[in-house]
N, C-alpha and C. Protein backbone atom coordinates (compact mmCIF):
# COMPACT_ATOMS: atom_id res chain seq x y z
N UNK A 1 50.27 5.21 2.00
CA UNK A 1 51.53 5.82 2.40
C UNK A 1 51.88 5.38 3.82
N UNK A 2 53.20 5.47 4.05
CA UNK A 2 53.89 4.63 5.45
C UNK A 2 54.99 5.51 5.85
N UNK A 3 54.81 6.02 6.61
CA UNK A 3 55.97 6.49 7.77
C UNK A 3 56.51 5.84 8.47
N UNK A 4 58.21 6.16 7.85
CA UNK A 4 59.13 5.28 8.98
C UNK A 4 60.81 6.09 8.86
N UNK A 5 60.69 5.81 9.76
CA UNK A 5 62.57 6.79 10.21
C UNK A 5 63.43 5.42 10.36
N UNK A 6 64.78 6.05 10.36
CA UNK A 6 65.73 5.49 10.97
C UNK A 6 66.87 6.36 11.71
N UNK A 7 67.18 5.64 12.59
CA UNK A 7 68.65 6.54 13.12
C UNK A 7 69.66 5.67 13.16
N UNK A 8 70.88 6.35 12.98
CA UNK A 8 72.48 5.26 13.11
C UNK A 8 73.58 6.33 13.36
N UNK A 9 74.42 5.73 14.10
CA UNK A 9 75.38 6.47 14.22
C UNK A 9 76.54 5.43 13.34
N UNK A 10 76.99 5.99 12.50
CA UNK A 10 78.25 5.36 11.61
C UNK A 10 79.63 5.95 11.76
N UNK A 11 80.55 5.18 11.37
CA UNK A 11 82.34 5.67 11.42
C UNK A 11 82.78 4.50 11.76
N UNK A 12 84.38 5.14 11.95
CA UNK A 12 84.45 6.53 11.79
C UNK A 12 84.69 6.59 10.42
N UNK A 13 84.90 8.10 9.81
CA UNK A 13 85.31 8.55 8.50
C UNK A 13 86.48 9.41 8.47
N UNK A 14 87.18 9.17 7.80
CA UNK A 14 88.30 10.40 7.16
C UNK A 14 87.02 11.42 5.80
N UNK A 15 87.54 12.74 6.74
CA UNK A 15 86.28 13.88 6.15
C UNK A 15 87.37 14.30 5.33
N UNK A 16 87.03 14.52 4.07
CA UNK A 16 87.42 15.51 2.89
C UNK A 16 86.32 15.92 2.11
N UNK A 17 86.33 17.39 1.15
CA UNK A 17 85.73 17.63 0.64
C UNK A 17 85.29 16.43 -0.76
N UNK A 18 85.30 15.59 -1.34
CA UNK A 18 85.17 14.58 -1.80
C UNK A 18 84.48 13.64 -1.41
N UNK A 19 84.42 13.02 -0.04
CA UNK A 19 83.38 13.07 0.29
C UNK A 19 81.76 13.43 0.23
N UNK A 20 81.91 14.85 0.35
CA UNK A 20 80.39 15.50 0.60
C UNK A 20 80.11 15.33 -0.70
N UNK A 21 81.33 15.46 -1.32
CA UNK A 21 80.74 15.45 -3.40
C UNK A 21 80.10 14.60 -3.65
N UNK A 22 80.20 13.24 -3.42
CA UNK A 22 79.87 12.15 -3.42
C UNK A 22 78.67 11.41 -2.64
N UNK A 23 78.34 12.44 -1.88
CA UNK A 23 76.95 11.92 -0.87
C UNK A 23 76.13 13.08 -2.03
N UNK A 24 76.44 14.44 -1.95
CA UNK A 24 75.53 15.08 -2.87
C UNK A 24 75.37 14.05 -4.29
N UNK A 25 76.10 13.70 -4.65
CA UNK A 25 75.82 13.41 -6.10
C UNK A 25 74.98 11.73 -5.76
N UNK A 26 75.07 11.41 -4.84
CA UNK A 26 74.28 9.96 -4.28
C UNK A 26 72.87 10.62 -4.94
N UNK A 27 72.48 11.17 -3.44
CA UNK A 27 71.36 12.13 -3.62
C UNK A 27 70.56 12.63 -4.39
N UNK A 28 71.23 13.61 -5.47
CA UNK A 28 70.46 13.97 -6.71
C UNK A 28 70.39 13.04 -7.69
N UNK A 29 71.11 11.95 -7.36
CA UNK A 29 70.93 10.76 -8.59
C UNK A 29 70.31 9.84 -8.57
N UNK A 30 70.45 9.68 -7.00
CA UNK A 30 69.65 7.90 -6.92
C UNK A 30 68.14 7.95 -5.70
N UNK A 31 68.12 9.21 -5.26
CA UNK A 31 66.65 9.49 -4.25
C UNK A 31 65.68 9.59 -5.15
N UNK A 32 65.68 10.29 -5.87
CA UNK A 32 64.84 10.53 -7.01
C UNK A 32 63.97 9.27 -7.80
N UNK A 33 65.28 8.33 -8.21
CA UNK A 33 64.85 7.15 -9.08
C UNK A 33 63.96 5.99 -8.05
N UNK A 34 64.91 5.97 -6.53
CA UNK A 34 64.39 5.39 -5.71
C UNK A 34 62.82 5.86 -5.25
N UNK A 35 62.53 7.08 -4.86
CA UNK A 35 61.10 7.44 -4.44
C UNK A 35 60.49 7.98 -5.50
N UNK A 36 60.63 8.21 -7.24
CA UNK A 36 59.95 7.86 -7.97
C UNK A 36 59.50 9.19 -7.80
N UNK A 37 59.86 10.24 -7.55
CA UNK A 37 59.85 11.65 -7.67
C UNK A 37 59.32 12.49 -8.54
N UNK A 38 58.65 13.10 -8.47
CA UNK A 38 58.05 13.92 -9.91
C UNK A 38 58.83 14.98 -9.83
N UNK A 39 59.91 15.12 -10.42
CA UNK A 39 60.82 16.06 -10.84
C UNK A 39 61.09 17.30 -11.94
N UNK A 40 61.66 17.92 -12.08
CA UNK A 40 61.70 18.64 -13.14
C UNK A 40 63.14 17.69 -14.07
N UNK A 41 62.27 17.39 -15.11
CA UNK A 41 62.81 16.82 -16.49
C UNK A 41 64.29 17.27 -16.90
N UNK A 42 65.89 15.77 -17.25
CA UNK A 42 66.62 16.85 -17.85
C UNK A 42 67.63 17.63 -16.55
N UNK A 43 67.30 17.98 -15.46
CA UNK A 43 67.65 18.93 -14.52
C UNK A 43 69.08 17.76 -13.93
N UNK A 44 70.61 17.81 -14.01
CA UNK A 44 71.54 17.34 -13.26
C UNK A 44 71.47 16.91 -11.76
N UNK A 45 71.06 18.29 -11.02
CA UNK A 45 71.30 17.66 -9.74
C UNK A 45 69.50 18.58 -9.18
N UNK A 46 68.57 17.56 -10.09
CA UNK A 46 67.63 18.13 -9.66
C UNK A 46 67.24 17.88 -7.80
N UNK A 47 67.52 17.55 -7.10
CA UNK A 47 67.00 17.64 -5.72
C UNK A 47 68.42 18.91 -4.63
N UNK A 48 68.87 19.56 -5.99
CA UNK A 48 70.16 20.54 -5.23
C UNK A 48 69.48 21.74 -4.43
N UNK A 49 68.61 21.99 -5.22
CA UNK A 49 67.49 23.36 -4.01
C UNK A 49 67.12 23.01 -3.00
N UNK A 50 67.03 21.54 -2.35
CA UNK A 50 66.46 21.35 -1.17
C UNK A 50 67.53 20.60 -0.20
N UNK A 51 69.02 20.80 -0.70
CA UNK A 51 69.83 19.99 0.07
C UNK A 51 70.49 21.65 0.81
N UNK A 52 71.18 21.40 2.16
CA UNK A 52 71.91 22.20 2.96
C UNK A 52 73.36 21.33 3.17
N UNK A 53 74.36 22.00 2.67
CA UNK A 53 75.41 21.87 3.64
C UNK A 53 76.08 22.99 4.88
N UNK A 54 76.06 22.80 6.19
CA UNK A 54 76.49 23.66 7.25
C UNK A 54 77.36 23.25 7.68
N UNK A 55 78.49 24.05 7.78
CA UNK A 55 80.15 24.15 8.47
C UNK A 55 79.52 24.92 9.50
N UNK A 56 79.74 24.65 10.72
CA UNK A 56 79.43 24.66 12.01
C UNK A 56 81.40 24.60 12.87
N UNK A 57 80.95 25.89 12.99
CA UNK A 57 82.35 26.58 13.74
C UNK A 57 81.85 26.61 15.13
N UNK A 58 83.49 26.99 15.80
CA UNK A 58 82.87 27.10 17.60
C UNK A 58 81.70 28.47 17.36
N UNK A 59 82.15 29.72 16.91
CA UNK A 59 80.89 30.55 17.17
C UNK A 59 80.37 31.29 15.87
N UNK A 60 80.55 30.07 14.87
CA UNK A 60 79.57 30.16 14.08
C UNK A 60 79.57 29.37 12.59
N UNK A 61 78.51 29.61 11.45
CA UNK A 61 78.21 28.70 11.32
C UNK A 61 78.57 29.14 9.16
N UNK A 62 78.53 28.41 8.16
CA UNK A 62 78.25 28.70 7.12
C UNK A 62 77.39 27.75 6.27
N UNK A 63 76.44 28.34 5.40
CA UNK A 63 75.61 27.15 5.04
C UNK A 63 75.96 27.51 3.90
N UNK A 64 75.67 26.08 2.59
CA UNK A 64 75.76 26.08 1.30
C UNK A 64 74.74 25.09 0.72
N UNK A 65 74.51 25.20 -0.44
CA UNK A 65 73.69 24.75 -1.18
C UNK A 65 74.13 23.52 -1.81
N UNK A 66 75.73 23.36 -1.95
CA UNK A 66 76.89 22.63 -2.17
C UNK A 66 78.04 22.66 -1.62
N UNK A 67 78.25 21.89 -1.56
CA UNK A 67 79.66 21.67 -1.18
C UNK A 67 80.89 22.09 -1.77
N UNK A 68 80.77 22.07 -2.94
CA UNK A 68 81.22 22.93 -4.19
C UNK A 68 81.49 24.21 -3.76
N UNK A 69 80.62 24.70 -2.91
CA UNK A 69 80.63 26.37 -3.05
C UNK A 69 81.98 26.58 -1.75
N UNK A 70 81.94 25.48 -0.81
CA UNK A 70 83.07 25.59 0.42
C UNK A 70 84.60 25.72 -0.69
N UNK A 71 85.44 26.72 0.17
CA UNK A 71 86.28 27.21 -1.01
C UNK A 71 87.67 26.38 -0.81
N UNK A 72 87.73 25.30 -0.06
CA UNK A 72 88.67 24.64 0.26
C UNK A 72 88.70 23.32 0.37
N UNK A 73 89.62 22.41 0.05
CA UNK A 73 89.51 20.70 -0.24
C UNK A 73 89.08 19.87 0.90
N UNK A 74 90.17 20.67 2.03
CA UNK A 74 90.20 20.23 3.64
C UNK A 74 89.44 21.05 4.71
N UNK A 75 88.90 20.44 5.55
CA UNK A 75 88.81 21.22 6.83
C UNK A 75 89.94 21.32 7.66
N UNK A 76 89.86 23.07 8.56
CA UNK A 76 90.57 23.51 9.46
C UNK A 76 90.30 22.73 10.47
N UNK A 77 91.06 23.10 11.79
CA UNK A 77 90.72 22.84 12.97
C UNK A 77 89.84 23.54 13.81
N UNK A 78 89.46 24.57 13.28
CA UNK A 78 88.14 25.65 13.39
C UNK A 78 86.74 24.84 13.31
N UNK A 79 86.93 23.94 12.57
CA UNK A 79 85.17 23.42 12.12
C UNK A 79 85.08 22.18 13.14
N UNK A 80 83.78 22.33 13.67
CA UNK A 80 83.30 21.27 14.50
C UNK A 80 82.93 20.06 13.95
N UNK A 81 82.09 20.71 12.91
CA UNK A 81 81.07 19.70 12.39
C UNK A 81 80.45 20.06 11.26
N UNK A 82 79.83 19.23 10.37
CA UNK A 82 79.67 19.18 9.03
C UNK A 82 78.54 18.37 9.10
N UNK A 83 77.19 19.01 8.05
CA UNK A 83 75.91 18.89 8.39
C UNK A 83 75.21 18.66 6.85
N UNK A 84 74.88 17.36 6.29
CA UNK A 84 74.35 17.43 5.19
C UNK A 84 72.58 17.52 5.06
N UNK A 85 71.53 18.37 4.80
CA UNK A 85 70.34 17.96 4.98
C UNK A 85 69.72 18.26 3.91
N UNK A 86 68.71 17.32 3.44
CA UNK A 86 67.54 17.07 2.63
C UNK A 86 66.41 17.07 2.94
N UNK A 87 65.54 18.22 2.90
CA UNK A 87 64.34 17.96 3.24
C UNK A 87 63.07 18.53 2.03
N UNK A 88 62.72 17.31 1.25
CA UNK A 88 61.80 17.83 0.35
C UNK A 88 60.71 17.01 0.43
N UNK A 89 59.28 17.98 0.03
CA UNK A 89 58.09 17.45 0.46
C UNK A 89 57.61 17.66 -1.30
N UNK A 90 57.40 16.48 -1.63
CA UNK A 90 56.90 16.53 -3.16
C UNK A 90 55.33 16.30 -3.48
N UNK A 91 54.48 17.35 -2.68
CA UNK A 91 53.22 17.53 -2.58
C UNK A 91 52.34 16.99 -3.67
N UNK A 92 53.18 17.36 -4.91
CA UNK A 92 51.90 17.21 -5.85
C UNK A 92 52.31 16.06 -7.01
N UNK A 93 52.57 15.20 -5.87
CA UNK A 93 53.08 14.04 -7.13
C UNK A 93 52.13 13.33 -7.57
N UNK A 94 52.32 12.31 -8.61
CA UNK A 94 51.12 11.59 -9.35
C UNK A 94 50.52 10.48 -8.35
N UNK A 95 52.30 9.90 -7.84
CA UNK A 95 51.56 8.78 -7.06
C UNK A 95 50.74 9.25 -5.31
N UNK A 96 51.07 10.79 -5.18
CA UNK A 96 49.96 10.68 -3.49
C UNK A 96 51.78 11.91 -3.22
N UNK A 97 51.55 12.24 -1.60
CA UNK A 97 52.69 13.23 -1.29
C UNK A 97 53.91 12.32 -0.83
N UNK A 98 54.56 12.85 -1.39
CA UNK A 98 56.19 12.35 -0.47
C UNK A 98 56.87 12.95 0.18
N UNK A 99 57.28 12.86 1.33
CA UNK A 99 58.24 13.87 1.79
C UNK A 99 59.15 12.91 2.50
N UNK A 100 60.62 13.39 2.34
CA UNK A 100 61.99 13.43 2.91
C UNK A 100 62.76 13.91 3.22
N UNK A 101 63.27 13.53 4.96
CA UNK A 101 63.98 14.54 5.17
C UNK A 101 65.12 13.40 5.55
N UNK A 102 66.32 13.89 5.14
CA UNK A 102 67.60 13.08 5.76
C UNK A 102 68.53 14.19 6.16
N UNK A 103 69.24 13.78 7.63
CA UNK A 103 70.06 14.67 7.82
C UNK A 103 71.58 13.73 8.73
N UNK A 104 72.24 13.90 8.06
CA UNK A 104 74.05 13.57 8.07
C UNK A 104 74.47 14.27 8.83
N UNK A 105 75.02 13.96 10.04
CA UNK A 105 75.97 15.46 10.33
C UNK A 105 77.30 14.76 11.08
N UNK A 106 78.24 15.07 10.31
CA UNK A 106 79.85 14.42 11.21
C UNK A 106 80.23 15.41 12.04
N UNK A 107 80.80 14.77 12.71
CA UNK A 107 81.88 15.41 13.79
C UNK A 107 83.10 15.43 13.20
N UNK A 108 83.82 16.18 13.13
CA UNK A 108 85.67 16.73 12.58
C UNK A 108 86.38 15.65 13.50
N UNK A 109 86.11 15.62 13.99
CA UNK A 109 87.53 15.19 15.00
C UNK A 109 87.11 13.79 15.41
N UNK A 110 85.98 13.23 15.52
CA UNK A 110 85.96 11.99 16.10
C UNK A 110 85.68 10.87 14.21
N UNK A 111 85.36 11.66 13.29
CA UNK A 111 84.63 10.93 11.74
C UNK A 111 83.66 10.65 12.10
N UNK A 112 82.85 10.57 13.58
CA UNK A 112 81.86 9.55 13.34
C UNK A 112 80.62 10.51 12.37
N UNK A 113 79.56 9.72 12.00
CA UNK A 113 78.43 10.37 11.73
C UNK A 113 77.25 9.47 11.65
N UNK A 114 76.32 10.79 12.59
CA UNK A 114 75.13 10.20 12.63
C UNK A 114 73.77 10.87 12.04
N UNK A 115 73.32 9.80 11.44
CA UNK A 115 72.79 10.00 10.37
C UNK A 115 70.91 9.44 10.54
N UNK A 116 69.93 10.45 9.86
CA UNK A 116 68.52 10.06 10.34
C UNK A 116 67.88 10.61 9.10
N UNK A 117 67.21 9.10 8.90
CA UNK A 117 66.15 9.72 7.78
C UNK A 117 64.86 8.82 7.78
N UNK A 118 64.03 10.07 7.44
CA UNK A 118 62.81 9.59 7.78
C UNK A 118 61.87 9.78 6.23
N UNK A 119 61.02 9.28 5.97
CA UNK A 119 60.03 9.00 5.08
C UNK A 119 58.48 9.05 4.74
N UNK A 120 57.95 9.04 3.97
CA UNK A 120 56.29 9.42 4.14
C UNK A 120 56.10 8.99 2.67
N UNK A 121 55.99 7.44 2.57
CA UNK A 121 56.34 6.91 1.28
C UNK A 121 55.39 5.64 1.04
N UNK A 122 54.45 5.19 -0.11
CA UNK A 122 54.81 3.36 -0.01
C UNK A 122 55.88 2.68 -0.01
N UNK A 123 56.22 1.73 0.65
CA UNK A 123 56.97 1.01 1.31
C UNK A 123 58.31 1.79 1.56
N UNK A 124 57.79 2.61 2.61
CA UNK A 124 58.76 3.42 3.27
C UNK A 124 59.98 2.65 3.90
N UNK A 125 60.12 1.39 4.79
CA UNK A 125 60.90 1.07 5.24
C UNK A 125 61.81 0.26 4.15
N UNK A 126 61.42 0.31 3.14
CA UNK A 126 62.39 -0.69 2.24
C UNK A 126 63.01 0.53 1.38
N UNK A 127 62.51 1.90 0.53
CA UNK A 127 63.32 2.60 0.44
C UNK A 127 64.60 3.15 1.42
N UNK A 128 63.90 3.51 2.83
CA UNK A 128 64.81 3.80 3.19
C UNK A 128 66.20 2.83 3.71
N UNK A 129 66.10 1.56 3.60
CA UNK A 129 66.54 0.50 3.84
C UNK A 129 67.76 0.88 2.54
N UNK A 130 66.97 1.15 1.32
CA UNK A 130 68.12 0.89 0.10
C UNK A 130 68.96 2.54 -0.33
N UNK A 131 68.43 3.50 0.74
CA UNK A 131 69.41 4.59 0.81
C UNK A 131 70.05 4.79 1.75
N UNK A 132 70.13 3.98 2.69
CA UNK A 132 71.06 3.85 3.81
C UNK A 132 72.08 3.18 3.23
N UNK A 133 71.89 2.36 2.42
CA UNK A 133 72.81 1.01 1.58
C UNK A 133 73.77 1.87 1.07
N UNK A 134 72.91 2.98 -0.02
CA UNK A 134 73.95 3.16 -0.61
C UNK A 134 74.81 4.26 -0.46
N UNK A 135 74.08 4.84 0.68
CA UNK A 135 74.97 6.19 1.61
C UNK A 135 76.40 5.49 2.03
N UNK A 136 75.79 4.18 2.63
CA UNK A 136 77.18 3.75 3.11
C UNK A 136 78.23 3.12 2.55
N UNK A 137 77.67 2.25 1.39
CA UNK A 137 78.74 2.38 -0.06
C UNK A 137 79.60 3.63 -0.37
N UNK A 138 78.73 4.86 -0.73
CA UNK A 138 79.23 5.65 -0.77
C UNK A 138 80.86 6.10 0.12
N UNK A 139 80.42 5.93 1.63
CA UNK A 139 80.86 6.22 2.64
C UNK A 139 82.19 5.32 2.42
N UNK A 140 82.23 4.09 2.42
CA UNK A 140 83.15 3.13 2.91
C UNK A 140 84.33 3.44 2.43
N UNK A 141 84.64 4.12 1.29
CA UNK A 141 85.73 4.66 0.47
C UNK A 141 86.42 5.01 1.66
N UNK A 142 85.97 5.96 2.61
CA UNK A 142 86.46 6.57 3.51
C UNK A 142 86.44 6.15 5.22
N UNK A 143 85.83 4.98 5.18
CA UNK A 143 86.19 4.31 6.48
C UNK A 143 87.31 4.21 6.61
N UNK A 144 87.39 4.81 8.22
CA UNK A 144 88.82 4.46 8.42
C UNK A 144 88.73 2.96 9.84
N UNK A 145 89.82 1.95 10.11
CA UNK A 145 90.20 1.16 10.38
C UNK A 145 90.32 1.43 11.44
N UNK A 146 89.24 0.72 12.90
CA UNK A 146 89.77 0.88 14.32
C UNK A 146 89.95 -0.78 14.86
N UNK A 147 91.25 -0.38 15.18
CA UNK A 147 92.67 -1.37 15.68
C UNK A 147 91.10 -2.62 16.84
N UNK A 148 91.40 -3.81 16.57
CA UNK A 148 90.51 -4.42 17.86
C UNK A 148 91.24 -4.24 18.95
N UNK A 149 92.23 -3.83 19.25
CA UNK A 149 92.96 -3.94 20.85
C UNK A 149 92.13 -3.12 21.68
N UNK A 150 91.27 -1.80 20.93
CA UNK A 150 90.65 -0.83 21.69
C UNK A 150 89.55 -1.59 22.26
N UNK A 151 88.97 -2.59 21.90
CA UNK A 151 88.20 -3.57 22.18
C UNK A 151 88.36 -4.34 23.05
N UNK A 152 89.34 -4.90 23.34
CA UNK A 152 89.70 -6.26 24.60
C UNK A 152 90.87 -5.77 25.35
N UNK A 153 91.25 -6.18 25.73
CA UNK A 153 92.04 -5.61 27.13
C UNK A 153 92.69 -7.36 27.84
N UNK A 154 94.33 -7.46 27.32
CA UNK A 154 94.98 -8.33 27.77
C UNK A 154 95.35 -8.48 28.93
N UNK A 155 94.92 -9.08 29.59
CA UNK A 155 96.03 -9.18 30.95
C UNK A 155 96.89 -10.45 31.32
């Protein structure tokens, strides 16, 4: 087994609830197949008990299990930030322990998001290599386009 993290800061993004749908459903579909998970059989969004979503207000906060459960398409101007986390330790698997924790968290107002996940896997750095991939597949739907002028400066 091999321990290895990564960190990145990505964006920006245009945040909608559609979005988060779409990183959850990454998640319960393709972590699993990727780290070879001893799961419960049959189960849709079997890794949904160990994911958090937190809406993070100025003075305070709401967590969900889904995103699904947030009762609205859009965010207000109330919410700071938006926090996706995974952290499951699959102790008693066939092949030895796994544990993962990934945690997403955007900012409202700027899209960016920065994003860290770490591993306790064989060939840890190449899984996590191919769920960063497809987080950001995921993601790109919703990249939004910054102009190069912010970049160079004519005179």
């Amino acid at each position: 087994m091999q321990k290895y993290s990564l960190q990145k800061r990505l964006g920006p993004y245009t945040l909608d609830k559609a979005l988060f749908q779409h990183i959850e459903t990454y998640i319960n579909r393709n972590i699993p197949r990727i780290l070879l998970l001893n799961l419960e059989k049959g189960k849709e969004n079997p890794l949904s008990q160990f994911i958090n979503i937190t809406v993070q207000k100025p003075h305070s906060k709401e967590v969900f299990r889904s995103i699904d459960e947030y009762g609205y398409e859009l965010f207000d101007e109330n919410i700071e930030e938006i926090s996706v986390e995974l952290m499951h330790n699959n102790a008693f698997n066939f092949w030895g322990q796994k544990v993962i924790v990934l945690i997403m968290t955007f900012d409202i107002k700027s899209g960016f998001c920065d994003m860290s996940i770490a591993l306790n896997d064989d060939e840890s750095r190449e899984k996590i290599y191919t769920i960063e991939k497809g987080l950001r597949n995921i993601m790109s739907r919703n990249k939004k386009s910054i102009p190069l002028a912010r970049f160079f400066s004519l005179r």
